[in-house]
Protein backbone atom coordinates (compact mmCIF):
# COMPACT_ATOMS: atom_id res chain seq x y z
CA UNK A 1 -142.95 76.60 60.14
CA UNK A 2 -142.42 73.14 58.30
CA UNK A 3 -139.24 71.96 58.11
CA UNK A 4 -137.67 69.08 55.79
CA UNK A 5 -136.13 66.40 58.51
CA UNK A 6 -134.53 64.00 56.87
CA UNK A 7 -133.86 60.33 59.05
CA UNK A 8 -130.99 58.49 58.23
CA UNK A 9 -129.30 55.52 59.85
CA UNK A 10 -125.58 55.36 59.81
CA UNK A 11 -124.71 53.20 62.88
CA UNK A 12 -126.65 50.71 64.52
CA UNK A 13 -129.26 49.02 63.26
CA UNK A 14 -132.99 49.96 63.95
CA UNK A 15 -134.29 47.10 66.74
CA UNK A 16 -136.68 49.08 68.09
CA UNK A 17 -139.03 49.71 64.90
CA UNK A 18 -141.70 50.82 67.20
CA UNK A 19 -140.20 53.63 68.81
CA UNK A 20 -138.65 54.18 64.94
CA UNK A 21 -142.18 55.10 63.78
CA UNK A 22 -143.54 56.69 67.13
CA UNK A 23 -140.46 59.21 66.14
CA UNK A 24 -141.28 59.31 62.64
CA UNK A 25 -145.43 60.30 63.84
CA UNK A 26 -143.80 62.42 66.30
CA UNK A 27 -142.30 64.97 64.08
CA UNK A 28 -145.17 65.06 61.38
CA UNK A 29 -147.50 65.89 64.46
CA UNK A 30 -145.02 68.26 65.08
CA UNK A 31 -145.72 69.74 61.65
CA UNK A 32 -142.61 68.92 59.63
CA UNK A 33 -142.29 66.85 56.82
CA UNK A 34 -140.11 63.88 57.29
CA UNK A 35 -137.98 61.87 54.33
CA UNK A 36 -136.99 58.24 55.51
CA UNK A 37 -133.81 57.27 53.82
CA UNK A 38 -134.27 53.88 51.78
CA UNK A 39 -131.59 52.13 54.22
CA UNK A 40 -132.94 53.13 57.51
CA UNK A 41 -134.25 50.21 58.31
CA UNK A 42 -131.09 48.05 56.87
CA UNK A 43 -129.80 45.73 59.14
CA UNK A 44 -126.03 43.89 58.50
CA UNK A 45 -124.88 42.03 61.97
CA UNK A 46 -125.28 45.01 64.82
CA UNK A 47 -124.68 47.47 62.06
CA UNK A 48 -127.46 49.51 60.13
CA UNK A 49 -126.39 47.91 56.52
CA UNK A 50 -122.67 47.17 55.82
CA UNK A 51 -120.15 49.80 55.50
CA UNK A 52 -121.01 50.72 51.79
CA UNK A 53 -124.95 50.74 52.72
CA UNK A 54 -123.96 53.37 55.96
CA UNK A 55 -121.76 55.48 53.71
CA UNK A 56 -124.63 55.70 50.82
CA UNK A 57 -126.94 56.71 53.57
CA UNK A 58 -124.92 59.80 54.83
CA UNK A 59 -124.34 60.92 51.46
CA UNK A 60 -127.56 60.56 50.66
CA UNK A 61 -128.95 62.73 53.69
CA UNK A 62 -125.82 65.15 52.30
CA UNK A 63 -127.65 65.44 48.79
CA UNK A 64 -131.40 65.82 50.16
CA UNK A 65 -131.49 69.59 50.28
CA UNK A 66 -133.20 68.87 54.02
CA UNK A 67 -133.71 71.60 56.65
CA UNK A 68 -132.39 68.94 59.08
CA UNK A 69 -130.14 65.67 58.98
CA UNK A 70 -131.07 63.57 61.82
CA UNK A 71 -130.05 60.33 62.72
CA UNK A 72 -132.49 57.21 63.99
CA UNK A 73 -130.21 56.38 66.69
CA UNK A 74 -126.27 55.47 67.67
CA UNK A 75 -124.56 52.71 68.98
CA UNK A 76 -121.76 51.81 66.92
CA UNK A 77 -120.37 52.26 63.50
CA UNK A 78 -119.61 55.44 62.27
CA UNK A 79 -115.55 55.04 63.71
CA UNK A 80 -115.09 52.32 60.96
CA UNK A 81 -115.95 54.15 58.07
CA UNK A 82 -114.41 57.76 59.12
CA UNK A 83 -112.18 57.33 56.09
CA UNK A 84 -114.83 56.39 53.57
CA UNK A 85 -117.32 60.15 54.35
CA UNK A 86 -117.01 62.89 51.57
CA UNK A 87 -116.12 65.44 53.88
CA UNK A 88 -116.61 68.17 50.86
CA UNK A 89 -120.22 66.86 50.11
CA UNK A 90 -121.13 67.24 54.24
CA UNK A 91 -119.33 71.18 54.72
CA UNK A 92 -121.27 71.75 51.67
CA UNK A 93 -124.60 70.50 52.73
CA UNK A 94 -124.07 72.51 56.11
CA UNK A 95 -123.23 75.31 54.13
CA UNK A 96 -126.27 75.54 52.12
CA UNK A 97 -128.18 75.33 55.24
CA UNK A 98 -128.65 71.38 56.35
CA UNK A 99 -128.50 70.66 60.19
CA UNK A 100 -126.73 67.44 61.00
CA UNK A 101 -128.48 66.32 64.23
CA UNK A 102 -127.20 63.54 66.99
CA UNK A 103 -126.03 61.67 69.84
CA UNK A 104 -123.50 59.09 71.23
CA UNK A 105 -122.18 56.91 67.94
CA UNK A 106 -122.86 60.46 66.33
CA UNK A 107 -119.76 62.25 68.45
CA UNK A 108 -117.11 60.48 65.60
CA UNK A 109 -119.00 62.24 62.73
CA UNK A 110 -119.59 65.71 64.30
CA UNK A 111 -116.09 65.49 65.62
CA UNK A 112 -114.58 64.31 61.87
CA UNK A 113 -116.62 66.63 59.88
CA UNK A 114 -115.12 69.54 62.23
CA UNK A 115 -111.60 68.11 62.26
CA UNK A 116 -111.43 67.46 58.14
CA UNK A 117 -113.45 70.82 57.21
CA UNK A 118 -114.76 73.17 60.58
CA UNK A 119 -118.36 72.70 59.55
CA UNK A 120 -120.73 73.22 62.07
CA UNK A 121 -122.99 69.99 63.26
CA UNK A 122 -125.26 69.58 66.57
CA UNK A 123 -125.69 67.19 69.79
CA UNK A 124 -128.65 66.28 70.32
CA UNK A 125 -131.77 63.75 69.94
CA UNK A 126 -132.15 61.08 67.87
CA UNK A 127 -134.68 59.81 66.37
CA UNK A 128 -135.65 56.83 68.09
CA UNK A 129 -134.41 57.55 71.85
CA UNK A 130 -135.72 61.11 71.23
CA UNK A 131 -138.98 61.41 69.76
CA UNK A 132 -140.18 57.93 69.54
CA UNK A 133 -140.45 57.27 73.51
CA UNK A 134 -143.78 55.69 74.39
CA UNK A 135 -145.77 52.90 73.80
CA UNK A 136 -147.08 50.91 76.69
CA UNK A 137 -147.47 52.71 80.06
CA UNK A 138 -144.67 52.18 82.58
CA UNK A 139 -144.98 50.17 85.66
CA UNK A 140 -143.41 52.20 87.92
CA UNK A 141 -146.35 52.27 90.25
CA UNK A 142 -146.61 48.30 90.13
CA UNK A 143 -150.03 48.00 89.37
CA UNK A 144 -149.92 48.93 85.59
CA UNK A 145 -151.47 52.47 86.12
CA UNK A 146 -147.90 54.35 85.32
CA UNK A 147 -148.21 57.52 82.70
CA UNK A 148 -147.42 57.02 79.42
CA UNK A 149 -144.01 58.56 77.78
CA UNK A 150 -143.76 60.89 75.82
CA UNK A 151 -141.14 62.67 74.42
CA UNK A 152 -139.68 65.52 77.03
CA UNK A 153 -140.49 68.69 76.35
CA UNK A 154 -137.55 70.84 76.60
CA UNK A 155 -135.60 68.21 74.63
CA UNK A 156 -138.68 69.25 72.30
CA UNK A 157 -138.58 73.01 72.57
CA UNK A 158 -134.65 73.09 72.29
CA UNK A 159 -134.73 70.88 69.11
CA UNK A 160 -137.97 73.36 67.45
CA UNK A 161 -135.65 76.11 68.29
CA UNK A 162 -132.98 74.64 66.12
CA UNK A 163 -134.70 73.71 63.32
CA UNK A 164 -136.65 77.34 63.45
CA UNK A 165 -133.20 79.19 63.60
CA UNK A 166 -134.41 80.61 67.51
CA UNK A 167 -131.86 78.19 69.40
CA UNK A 168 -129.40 80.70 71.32
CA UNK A 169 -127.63 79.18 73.88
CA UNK A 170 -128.30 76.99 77.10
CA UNK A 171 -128.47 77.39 80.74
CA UNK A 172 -128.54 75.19 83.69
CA UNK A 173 -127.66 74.55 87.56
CA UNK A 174 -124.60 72.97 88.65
CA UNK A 175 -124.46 69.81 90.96
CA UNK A 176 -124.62 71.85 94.42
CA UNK A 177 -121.23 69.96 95.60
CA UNK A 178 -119.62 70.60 92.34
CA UNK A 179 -118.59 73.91 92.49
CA UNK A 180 -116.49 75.73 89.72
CA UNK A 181 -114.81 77.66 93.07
CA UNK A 182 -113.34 74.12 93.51
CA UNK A 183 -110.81 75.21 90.57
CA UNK A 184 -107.48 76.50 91.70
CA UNK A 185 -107.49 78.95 88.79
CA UNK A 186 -109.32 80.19 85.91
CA UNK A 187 -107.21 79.45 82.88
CA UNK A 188 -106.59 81.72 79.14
CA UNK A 189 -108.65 85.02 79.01
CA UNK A 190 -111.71 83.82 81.33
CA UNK A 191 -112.85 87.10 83.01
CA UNK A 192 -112.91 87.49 86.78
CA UNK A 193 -115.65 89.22 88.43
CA UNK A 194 -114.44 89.28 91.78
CA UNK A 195 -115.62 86.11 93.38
CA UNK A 196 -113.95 83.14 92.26
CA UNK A 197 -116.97 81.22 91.72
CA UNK A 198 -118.27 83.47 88.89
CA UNK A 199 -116.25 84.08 85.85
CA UNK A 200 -116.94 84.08 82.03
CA UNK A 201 -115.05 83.02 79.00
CA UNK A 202 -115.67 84.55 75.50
CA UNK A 203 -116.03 83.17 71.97
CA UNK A 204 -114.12 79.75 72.61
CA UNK A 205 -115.07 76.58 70.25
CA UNK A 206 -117.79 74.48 72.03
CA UNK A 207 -117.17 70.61 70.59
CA UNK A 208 -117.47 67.13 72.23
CA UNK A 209 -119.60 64.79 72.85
CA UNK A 210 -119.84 61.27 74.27
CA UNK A 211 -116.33 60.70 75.86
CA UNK A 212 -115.87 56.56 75.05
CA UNK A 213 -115.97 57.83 71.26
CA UNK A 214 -114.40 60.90 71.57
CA UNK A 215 -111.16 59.05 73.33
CA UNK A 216 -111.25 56.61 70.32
CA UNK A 217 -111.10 59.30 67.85
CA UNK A 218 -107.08 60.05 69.36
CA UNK A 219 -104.57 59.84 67.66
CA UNK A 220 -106.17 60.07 64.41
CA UNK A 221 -106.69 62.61 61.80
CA UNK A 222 -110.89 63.11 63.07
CA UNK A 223 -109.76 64.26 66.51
CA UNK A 224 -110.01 68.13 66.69
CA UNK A 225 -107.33 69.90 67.08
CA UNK A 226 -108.99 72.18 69.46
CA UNK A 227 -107.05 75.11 72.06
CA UNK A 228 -108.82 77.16 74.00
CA UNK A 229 -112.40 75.41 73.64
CA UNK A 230 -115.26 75.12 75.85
CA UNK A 231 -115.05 70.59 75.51
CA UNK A 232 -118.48 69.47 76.74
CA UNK A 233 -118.39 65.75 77.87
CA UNK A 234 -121.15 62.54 78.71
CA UNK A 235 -121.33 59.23 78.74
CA UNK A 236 -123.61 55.86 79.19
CA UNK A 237 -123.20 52.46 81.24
CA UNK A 238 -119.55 53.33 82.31
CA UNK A 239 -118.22 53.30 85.83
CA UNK A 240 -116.43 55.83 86.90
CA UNK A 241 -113.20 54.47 86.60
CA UNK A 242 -113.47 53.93 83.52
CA UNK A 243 -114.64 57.36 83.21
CA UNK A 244 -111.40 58.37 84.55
CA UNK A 245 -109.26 56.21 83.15
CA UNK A 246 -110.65 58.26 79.43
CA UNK A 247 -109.90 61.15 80.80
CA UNK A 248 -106.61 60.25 81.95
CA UNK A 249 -105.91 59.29 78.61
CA UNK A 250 -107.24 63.16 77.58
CA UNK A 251 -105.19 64.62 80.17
CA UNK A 252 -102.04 62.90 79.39
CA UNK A 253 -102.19 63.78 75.33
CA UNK A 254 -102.41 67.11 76.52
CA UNK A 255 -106.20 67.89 75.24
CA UNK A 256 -107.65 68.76 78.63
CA UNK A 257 -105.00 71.56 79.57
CA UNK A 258 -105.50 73.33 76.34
CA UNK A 259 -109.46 74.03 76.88
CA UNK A 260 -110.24 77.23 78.70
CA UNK A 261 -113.20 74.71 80.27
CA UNK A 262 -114.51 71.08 80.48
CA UNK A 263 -118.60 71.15 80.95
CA UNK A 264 -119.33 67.51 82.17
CA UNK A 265 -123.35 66.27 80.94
CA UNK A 266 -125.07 63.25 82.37
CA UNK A 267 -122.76 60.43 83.02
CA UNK A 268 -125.52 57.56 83.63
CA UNK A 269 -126.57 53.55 83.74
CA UNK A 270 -123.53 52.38 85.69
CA UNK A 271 -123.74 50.52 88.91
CA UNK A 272 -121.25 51.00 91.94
CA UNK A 273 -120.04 48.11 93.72
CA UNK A 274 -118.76 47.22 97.36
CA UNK A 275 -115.46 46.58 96.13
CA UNK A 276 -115.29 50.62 95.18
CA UNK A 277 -115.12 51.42 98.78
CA UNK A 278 -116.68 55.27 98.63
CA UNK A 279 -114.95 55.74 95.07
CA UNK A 280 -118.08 56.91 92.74
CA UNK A 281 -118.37 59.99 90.29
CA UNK A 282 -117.57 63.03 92.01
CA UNK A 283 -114.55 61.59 93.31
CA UNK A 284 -113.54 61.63 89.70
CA UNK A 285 -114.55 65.49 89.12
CA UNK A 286 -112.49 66.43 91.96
CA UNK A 287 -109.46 63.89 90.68
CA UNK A 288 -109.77 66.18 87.51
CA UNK A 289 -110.29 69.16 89.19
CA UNK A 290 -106.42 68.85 91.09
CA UNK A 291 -104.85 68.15 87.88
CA UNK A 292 -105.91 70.71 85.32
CA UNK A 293 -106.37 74.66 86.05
CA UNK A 294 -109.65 74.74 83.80
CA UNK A 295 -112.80 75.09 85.08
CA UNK A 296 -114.81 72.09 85.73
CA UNK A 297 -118.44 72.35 85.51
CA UNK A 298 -120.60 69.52 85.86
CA UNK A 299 -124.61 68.46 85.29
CA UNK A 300 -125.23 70.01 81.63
CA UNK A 301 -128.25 68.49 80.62
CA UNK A 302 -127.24 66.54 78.24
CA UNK A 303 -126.73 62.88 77.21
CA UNK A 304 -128.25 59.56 77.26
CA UNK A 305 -131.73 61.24 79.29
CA UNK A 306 -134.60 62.41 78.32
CA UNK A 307 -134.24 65.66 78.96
CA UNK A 308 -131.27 67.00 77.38
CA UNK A 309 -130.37 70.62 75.37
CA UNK A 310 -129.11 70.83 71.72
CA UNK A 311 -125.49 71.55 71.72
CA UNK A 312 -123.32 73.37 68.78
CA UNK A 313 -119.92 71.02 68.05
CA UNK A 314 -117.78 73.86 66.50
CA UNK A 315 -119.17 77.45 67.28
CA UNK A 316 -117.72 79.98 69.06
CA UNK A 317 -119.30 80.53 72.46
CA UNK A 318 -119.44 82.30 75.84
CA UNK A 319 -119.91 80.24 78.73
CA UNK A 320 -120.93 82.58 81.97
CA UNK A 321 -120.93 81.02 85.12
CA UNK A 322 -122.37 82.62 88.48
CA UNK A 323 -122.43 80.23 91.54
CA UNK A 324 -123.57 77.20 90.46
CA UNK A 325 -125.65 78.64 87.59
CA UNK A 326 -124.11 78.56 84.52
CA UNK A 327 -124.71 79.83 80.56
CA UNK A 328 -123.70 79.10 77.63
CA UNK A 329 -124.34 81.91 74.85
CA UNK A 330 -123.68 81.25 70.92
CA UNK A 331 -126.57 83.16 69.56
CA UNK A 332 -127.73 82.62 66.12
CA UNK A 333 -125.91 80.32 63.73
């Protein structure tokens, strides 16, 4: 069925115009019709217009009457105008049925918009890291013969399943030495079934996103105020101390002992260096795992990769975990 997608820029500007129209072909090839906002292509220093131009732009996508909302692409922006978004104008958008779809800048919205109002938004693609992969053929093989990209098809099939009102829940593996059984209890009203390493929770508020922006949103009144949620996390080109060092500040402001679990996504593009002597990501997990009693669950497919699921930021969901596989369930929204 054709949906109205409506792409919108209000973070960083477009560099890549490009992959900006292989997106744009994309989803018309997909069969939906797709509205380009008159700014999306603005550029002001890094930014996608100046503050005023960024602010037009979201209300603007508010006001289209589109099926879905989705951004071009993040970076960095949306923190700096927080204060300037008609939060009334966006729950009543959502309300009336429009999806507001996107990733990494995008967490400060989604996590505003639920703070100021409890409106519903979604993590996932954008535009141009999403759909509008491709071009020239890699060279992975080094002689110029590498497949072309194209846009991954379960980031695909979980975005159609959004926009077609199908999208349920998500399911994955854990990392096979990350082990919820590492926990040394399962906090609030998680059910036991017996074996430590399998346990659900019920109907707890899934929100998150990428963790540098989520951490900056502290302290402020577009932080969640969020007990007993499900707090999914992922990040890009940060090592993992300062992965840690985010999470410290988490833990010590008391958000990480309120969730009933933390689901850790793809934490990617850093490099490790001699001077870390053996200290890389999972020595972080199990840091966090010794200082919270909350599950910690790790590889969620999602985050700055290709393949990646379509997460709710403010529904009410089970998460079921058996072993290493684990489920979240939110059904239709």
């Amino acid at each position: 069925m054709k949906k109205h997608i409506y792409i919108y820029s209000p973070s960083g500007a477009v560099r890549d115009k490009p992959a900006f129209r292989r997106g744009v072909a994309r989803l018309k090839a997909l069969g939906h019709e797709v509205e380009i906002d008159e700014a999306a292509l603005a550029s002001h220093l890094r930014f996608a217009g100046n503050d005023e131009t960024r602010l037009a732009a979201i209300h603007r996508a508010a006001a289209s009457g589109a099926d879905v909302a989705l951004i071009s692409r993040g970076g960095y922006g949306l923190t700096r105008i927080l204060d300037g978004i008609r939060y009334k104008a966006v729950a009543k958008a959502i309300e009336a049925g429009t999806l507001f779809v996107g990733i990494s800048d995008f967490t400060a919205f989604q996590n505003a918009v639920l703070a100021r109002t409890g409106a519903v938004t979604w993590a996932g693609p954008a535009l141009c890291e999403g759909f509008g992969v491709g071009g020239k053929p890699d060279m992975a093989d080094g002689h110029g013969h590498g497949e072309e990209q194209v846009p991954d098809d379960i980031m695909e099939a979980c975005f159609e399943d959004l926009v077609q009102g199908q999208g349920e829940g998500a399911g994955w593996r854990q990392n096979r030495e990350s082990n919820p059984s590492a926990t040394d209890s399962i906090a609030g009203d998680a059910i036991s079934t017996g074996d430590r390493a399998s346990f659900g929770i019920k109907k707890a508020v899934m929100w998150g996103g990428n963790l540098a922006v989520l951490t900056s949103l502290l302290g402020t009144p577009y932080f969640p105020d969020i007990k007993g949620g499900i707090l999914f996390l992922e990040d890009v080109a940060e090592h993992p101390y300062r992965i840690e060092r985010m999470l410290t500040q988490l833990l010590h402001a008391g958000v990480l002992g309120r969730q009933k679990a933390i689901v850790l996504g793809q934490f990617t593009e850093y490099k490790l260096l001699p001077h870390d002597r053996g200290y890389k990501l999972q020595t972080v997990v199990n840091w966090l795992r010794q200082q919270i009693k909350v599950p910690v669950l790790t590889n969620l497919p999602y985050g700055h990769v290709a393949t990646k699921v379509i997460l709710p930021v403010g529904v009410k969901t089970d998460l079921m975990v058996e072993g290493r596989d684990a489920l979240l369930f939110w059904g239709h929204v």
